[in-house]
Each structure stands twice: as structure tokens, then as C-alpha cells.
Protein backbone atom coordinates (compact mmCIF):
# COMPACT_ATOMS: atom_id res chain seq x y z
CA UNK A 1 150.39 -89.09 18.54
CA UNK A 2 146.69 -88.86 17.45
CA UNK A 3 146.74 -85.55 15.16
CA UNK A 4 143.92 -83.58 15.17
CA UNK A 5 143.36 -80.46 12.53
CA UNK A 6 141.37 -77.57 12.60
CA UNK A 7 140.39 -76.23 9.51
CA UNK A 8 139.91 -72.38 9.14
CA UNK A 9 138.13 -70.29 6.54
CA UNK A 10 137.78 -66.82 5.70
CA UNK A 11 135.20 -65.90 8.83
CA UNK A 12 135.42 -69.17 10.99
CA UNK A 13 134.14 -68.32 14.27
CA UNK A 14 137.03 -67.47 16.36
CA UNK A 15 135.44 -69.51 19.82
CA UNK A 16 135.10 -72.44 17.40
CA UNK A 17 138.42 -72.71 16.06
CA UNK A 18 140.14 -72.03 20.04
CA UNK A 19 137.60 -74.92 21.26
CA UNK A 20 139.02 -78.10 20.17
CA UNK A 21 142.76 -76.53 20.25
CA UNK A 22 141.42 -75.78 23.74
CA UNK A 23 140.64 -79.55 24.45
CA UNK A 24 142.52 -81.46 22.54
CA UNK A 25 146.15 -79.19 23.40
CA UNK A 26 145.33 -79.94 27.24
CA UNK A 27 144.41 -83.74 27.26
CA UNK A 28 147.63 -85.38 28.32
CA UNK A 29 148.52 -88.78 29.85
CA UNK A 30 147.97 -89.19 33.74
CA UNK A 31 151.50 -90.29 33.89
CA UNK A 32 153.85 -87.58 34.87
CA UNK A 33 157.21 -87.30 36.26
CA UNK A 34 157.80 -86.68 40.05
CA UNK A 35 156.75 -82.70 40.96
CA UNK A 36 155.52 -82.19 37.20
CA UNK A 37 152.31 -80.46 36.14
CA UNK A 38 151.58 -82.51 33.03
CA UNK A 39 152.04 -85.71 31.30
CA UNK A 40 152.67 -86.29 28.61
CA UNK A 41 150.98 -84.78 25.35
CA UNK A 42 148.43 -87.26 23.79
CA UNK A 43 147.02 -84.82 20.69
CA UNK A 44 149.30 -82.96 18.24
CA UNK A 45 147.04 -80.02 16.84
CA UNK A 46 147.32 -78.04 14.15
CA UNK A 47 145.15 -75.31 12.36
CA UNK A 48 145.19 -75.45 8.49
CA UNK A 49 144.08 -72.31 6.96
CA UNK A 50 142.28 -71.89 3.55
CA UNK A 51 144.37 -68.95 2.75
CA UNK A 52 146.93 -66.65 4.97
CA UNK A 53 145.29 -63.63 6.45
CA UNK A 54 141.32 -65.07 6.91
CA UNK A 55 139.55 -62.62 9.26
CA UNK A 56 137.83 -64.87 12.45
CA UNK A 57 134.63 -63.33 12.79
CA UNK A 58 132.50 -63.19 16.38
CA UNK A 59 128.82 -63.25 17.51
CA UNK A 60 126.15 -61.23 14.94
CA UNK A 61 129.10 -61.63 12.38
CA UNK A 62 131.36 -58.95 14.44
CA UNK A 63 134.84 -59.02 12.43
CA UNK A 64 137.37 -59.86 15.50
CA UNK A 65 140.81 -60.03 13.96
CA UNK A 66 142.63 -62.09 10.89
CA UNK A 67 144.48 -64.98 11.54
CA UNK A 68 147.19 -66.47 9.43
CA UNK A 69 147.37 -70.33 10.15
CA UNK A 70 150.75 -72.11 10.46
CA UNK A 71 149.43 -74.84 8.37
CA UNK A 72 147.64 -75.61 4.46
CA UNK A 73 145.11 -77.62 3.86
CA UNK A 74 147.29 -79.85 2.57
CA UNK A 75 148.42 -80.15 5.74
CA UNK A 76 145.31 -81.46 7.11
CA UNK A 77 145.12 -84.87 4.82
CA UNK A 78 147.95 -85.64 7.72
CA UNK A 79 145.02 -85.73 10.10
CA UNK A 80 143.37 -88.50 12.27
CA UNK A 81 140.49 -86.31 13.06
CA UNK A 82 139.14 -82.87 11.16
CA UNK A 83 137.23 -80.00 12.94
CA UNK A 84 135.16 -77.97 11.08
CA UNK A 85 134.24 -74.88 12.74
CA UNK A 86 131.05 -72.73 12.19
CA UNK A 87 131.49 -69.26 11.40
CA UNK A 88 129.83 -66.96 8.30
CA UNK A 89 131.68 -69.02 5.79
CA UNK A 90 129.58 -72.08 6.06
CA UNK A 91 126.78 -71.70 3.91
CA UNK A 92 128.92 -71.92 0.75
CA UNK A 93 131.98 -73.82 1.84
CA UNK A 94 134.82 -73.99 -0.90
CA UNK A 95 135.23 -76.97 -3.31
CA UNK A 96 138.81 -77.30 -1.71
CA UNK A 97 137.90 -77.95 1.82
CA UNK A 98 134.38 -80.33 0.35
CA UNK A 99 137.32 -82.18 -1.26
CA UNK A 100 139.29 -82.77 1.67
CA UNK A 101 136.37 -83.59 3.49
CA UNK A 102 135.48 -86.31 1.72
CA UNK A 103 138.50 -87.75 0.40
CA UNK A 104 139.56 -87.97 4.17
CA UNK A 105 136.35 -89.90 4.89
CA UNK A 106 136.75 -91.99 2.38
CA UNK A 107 140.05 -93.05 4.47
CA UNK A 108 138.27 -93.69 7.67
CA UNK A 109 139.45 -89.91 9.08
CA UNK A 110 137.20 -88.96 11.38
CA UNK A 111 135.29 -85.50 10.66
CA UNK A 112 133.59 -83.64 13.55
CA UNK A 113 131.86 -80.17 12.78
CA UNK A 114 130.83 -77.28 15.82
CA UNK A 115 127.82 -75.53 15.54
CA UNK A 116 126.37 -74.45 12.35
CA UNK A 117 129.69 -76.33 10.44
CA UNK A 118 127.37 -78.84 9.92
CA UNK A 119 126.22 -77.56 6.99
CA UNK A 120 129.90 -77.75 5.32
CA UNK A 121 129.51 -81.41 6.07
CA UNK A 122 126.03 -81.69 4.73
CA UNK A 123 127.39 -79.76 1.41
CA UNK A 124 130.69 -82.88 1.20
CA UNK A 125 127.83 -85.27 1.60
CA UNK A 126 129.55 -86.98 5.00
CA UNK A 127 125.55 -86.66 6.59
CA UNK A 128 123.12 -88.53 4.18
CA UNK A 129 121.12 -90.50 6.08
CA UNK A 130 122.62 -89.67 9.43
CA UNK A 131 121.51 -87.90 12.39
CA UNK A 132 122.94 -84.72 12.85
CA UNK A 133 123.17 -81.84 15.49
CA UNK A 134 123.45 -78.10 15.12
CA UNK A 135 122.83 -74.80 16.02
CA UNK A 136 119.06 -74.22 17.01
CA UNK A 137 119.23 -70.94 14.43
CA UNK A 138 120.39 -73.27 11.72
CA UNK A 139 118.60 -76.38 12.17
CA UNK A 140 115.96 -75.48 9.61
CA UNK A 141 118.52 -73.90 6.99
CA UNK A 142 120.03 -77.59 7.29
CA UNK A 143 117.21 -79.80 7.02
CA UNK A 144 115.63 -77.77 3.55
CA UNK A 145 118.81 -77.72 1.91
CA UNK A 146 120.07 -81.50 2.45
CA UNK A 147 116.45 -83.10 3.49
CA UNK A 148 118.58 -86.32 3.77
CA UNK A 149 120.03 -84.93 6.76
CA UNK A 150 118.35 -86.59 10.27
CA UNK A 151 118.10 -83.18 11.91
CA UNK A 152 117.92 -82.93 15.82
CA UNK A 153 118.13 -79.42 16.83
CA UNK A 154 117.22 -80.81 20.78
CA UNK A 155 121.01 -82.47 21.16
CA UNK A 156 123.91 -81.41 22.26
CA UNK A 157 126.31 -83.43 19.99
CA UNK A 158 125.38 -86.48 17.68
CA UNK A 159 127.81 -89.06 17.25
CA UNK A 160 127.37 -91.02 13.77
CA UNK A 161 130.82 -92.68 14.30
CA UNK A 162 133.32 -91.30 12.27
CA UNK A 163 131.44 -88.30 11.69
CA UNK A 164 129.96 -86.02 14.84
CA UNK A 165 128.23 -82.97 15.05
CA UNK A 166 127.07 -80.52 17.62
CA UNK A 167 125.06 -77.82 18.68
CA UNK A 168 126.02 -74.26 19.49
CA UNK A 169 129.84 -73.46 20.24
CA UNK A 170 129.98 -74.21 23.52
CA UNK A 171 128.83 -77.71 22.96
CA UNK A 172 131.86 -77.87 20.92
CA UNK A 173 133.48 -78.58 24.24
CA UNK A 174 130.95 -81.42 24.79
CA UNK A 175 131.69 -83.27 21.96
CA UNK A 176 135.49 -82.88 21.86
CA UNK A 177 135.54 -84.21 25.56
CA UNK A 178 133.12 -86.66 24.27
CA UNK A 179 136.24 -87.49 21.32
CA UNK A 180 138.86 -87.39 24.12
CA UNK A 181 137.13 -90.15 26.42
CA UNK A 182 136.20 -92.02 23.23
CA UNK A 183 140.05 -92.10 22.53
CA UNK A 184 141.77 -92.32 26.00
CA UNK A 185 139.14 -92.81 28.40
CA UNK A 186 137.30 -91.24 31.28
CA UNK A 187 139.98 -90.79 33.22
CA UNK A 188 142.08 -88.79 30.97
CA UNK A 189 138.97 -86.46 29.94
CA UNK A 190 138.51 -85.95 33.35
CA UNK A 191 141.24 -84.57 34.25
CA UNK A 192 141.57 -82.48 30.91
CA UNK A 193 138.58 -80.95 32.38
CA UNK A 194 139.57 -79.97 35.66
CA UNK A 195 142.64 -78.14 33.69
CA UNK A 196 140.20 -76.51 31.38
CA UNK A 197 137.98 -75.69 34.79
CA UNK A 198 135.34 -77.30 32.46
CA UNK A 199 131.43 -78.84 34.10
CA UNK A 200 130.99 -82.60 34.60
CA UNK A 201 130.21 -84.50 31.76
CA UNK A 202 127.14 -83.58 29.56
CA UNK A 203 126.07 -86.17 27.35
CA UNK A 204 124.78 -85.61 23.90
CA UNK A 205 121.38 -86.22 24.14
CA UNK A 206 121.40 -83.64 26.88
CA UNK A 207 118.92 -80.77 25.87
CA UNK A 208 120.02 -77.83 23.89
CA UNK A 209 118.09 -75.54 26.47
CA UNK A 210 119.25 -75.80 29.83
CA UNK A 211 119.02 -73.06 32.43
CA UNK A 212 121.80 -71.55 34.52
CA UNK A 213 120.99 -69.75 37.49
CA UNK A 214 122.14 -66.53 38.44
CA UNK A 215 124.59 -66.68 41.44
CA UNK A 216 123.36 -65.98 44.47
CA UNK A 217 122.24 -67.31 48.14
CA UNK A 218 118.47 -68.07 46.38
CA UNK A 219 119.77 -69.21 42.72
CA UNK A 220 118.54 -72.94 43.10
CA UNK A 221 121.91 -74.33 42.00
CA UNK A 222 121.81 -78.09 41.98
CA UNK A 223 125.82 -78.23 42.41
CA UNK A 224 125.75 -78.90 46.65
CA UNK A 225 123.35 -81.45 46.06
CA UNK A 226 125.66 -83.01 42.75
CA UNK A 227 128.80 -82.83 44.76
CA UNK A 228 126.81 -84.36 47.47
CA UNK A 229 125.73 -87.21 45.33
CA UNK A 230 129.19 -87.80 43.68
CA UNK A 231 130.85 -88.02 47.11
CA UNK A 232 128.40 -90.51 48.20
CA UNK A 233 128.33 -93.21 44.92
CA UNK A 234 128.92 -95.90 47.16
CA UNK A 235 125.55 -95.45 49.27
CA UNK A 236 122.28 -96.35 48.14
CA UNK A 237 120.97 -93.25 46.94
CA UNK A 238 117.23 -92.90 46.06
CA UNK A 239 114.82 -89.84 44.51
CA UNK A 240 113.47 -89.36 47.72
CA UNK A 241 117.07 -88.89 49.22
CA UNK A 242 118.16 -86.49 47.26
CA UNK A 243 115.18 -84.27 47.69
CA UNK A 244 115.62 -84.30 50.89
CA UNK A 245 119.51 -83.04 50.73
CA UNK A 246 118.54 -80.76 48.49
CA UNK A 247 115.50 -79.68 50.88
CA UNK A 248 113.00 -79.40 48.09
CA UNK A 249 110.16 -82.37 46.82
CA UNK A 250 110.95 -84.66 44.49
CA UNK A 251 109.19 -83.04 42.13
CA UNK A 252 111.16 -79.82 42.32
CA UNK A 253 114.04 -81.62 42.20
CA UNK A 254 113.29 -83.39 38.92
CA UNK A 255 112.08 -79.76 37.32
CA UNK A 256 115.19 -78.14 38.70
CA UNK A 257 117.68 -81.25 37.44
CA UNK A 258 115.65 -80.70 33.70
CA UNK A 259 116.35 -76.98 34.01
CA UNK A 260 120.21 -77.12 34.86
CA UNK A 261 121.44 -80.57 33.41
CA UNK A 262 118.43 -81.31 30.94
CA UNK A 263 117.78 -84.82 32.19
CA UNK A 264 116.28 -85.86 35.34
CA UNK A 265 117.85 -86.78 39.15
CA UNK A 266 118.51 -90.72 38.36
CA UNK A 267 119.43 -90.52 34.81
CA UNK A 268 122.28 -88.27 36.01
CA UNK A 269 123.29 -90.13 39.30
CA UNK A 270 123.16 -93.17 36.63
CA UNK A 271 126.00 -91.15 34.19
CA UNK A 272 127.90 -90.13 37.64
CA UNK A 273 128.49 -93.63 38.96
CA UNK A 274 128.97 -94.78 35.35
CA UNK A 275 131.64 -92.42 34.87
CA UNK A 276 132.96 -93.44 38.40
CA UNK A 277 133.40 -97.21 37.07
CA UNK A 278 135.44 -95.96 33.77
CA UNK A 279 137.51 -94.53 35.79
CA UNK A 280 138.46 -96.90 38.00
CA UNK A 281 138.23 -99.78 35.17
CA UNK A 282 140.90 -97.50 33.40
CA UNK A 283 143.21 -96.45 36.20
CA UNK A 284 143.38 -99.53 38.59
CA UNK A 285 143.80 -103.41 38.91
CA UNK A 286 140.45 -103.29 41.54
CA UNK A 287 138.30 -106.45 40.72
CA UNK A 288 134.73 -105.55 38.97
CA UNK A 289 132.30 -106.76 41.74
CA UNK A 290 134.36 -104.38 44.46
CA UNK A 291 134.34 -101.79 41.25
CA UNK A 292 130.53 -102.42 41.50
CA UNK A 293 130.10 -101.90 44.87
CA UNK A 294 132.59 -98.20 45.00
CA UNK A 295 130.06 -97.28 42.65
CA UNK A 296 126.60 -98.37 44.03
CA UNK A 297 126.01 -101.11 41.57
CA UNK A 298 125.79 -103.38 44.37
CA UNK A 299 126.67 -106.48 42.28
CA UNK A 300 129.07 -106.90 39.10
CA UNK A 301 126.00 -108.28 36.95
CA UNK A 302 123.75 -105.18 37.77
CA UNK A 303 126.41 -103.12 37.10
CA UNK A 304 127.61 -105.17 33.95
CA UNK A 305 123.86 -104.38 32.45
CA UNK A 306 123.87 -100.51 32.95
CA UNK A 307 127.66 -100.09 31.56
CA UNK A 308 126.36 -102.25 28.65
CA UNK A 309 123.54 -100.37 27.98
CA UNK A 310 125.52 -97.26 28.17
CA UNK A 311 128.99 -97.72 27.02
CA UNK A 312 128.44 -100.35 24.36
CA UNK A 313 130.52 -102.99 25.78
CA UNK A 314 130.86 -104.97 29.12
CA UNK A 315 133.24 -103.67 31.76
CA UNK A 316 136.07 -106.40 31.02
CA UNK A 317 136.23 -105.23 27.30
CA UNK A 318 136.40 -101.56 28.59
CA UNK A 319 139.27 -102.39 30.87
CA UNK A 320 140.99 -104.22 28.59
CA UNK A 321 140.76 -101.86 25.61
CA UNK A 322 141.93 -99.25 27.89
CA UNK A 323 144.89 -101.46 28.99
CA UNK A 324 145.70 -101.55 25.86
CA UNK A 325 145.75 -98.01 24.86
CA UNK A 326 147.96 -97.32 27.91
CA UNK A 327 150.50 -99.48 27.13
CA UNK A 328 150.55 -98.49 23.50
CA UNK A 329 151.30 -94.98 24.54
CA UNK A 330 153.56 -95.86 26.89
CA UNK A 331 155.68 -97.66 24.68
């Protein structure tokens, strides 16, 4: 079972220490016994804490409550991926937890950091000469103090590999749904999400500012028109289509999809029926060019050269890595 530690200082940001226990604590296999709820788990998580008794602090540094964690940070060298959460602490992170930062990357652990925890990374040195995400408030604190640091305060989540960062807290959701498909698929994440009653998928180089309308008959919510779209994959679906479901010009439609999703109509209806294929490349034995087609690729090479672009391999590699992974868990 992949193990997955938290690590929590004196004034760690309460949301940012619940987030990836959160995620992680609900992803479980899509296998499950006759009339059960859940499958089995796929992340053990644990929360190591600096020292018994920290206080978890809230927004405008608000003390909340203290928290003594069930596990050391010794505890945490056990890990196959480390969270570091934000919080008031992270401007002068202990030589204790830079240690086990970087002696766990030197082992290949991978080290992921929510909101302005990025700066603890910066400080163990896991960022030189990568890009990095945080919050917008402590984007310039980051790049003065490590100017070797590839700052990009516009992202939700950057993902360097074996070390990821990302924006405010609730990005931290982003990128560990972002960790869970990387690890088990779409499929798996997807359904974590539905648990968690989460949004679909954001991608990282989503904007940081994204507006979210007040409910209401006259709020200008794109979801009709997004539920519309994912229920109709298969079809040919154009700019001009859309619009016109969503009764507005295309070029409201493009400012309103910017506003509420921070990238435009086609980008997103891309991501949808990308996400569609992963799923269906993970979770059945359907050949690619029908795949294709379920989608709205039309053909297996069209399709083949988006899911390249985007995923970083070719559709047969994804299905068979994923194969893999499911019988390795199954075993």
C-alpha cells in the first residue's frame, strides 16, 4: 500500500493538513464486494508531528486548536510520498523536517507541498531550478529569497516530477487528485471525487483566479452546458454548438468558460473527452478506434495524437501500465 505522510508543525494550517488525508484516505480500488460501499483501500496515511501538542492555526493566523499526531517524524522516512502543508510555520522551517526532506529525495520519495509550504521546500533545496507554484500572497516572498526558484504564481499546481507544488489550499485538492490519477488512474480519481463531492478535474495550468458565480436563476453557471457537453462526447461538438446550448455567443461563452474554469470552451471539451478515454482505457477491454469514437476522436490516430500530447504516452502504453497496476494490487 502506497504510504503517504503528512507532516505537521507547530501552526500548520489545519485545511492543509485534512486535504490530502481527505484525498488520499478516500481513493480506494473500484473493486468491491457484492452490496459494499468501498473497495478496497489503496493509500495508508499517516500524520507525523514535529512535536505532541502543535497548535493548527486558521485563516489571518486564527489559533484553531492543538493537535497531537499519532506519528514522529521518524515515522515519515517510511513514506512513498511527503505533504508539506502551509501554515505560519513555513517561513523558518526546522532543520529536522529540511533534513527529512531531503534525505527522502535523495531516495526518490516523492515531496509535494500546499500552498505557501513551498517555501519549506525552497529552504531543503528540493526547487532549484524548477518551476514552482504557490500562494498568490507568497509568490514574491518565494522568488527573493530562493531566486533559483521558477516562480508561477498563475498555476494551480506544478508538477516537477517527484516534487509538486500548488497554489492556495484548496488547490491542494487539485494536485493530490492530480497524485491519485498519476498513481491509479482516472478512473479511480474519479470516483474518489464523487465521494469527496469534489468538481471535475482542474488541471494545473488552470488559472489561479477563476470566478464562481453566486447561485441563482441569473448566475451564468456554465455547469448545464458542461454536463451537457460530457453527456454528449460521442457527437461532434463545435464552438458554435455550444453557444448555442448555452444560449449565449461564442464569445460570451469563451469569457464565461475563462471566468469559471480558467481556460477556454475547446481546451476543456479537449480535457473532458481525454479524461473519458482514460477511463475507459483503464476500466475495459473496448478496442482503441471504438474508444476513439465513444469519445469524439473519430479515428484511433487523431485520438492517439491528442492523448500523446496530453498524457505523455500513447493510449496502448496507458492501458497497459494501468493493467498492470491493477493486477499488482489485486494480487
Amino acid at each position: 500500500m502506497h504510504r503517504v505522510a503528512v507532516v505537521v508543525a507547530d501552526r500548520s494550517a489545519a485545511l492543509d493538513v485534512a486535504i490530502p488525508a481527505q484525498v488520499f484516505g478516500t481513493a480506494r480500488a473500484l473493486e468491491k464486494a457484492p452490496g459494499e460501499l468501498w473497495g478496497d483501500r489503496l493509500y495508508d496515511v499517516i500524520v507525523c508531528g514535529e512535536r505532541p501538542g502543535a497548535t493548527m492555526s486558521g485563516p489571518g493566523g486564527l489559533d484553531l486548536f492543538t493537535m497531537t499526531a499519532p506519528y514522529t517524524y521518524e515515522d515519515a522516512r517510511t513514506a512513498d510520498t511527503i505533504i508539506v502543508p502551509g501554515g505560519d510555520n513555513v517561513s523558518c522551517p526546522s532543520a529536522e523536517l529540511v533534513e527529512l526532506l531531503r534525505d527522502a529525495h535523495a531516495r526518490g520519495v516523492r515531496i509535494a507541498s500546499i500552498c505557501g509550504g513551498a517555501l519549506v521546500l525552497a529552504a531543503a533545496e528540493l526547487l532549484d531550478g524548477k518551476i514552482a507554484a504557490t500562494h498568490w500572497t507568497t509568490a514574491d516572498a518565494l522568488g527573493e529569497r530562493f531566486p533559483e526558484v521558477q516562480v508561477d504564481a498563475s498555476v494551480l499546481f506544478a508538477d516537477c516530477g517527484n516534487v509538486l507544488t500548488s497554489a492556495g489550499a484548496a488547490t491542494g485538492f487539485d494536485l493530490c487528485m492530480h497524485m491519485v490519477r498519476k498513481d491509479f488512474g482516472a478512473a479511480v480519481a474519479a470516483e474518489a471525487a464523487r465521494h469527496i463531492v469534489l468538481p471535475p478535474q482542474r488541471d494545473g495550468g488552470q488559472a489561479q483566479f477563476i470566478v464562481h458565480p453566486e447561485p441563482g436563476p441569473d448566475c451564468g453557471s456554465l455547469e448545464p452546458t458542461m454536463r451537457w457537453i460530457r453527456e454528449n462526447l460521442a457527437e461532434p461538438i463545435t464552438l458554435a454548438g455550444m453557444a448555442a446550448y448555452a444560449t449565449v455567443s461564442p464569445r460570451t461563452l469563451n469569457r464565461k468558460f475563462r471566468e469559471q474554469t480558467g481556460t477556454t470552451p475547446l481546451q476543456w471539451l479537449l480535457r473532458q473527452r481525454i479524461q473519458h478515454a482514460q477511463e475507459l482505457l483503464e476500466t475495459t477491454t473496448i478496442p482503441i478506434e471504438e474508444i476513439a469514437q465513444h469519445c469524439g476522436f473519430g479515428t484511433a490516430i487523431n485520438m492517439r495524437q491528442h492523448f500523446t500530447r496530453q498524457v505523455r504516452t500513447s493510449p496502448i502504453g496507458y492501458r497497459r501500465a494501468f493493467q498492470s497496476i491493477g493486477r499488482s494490487s489485486s494480487a
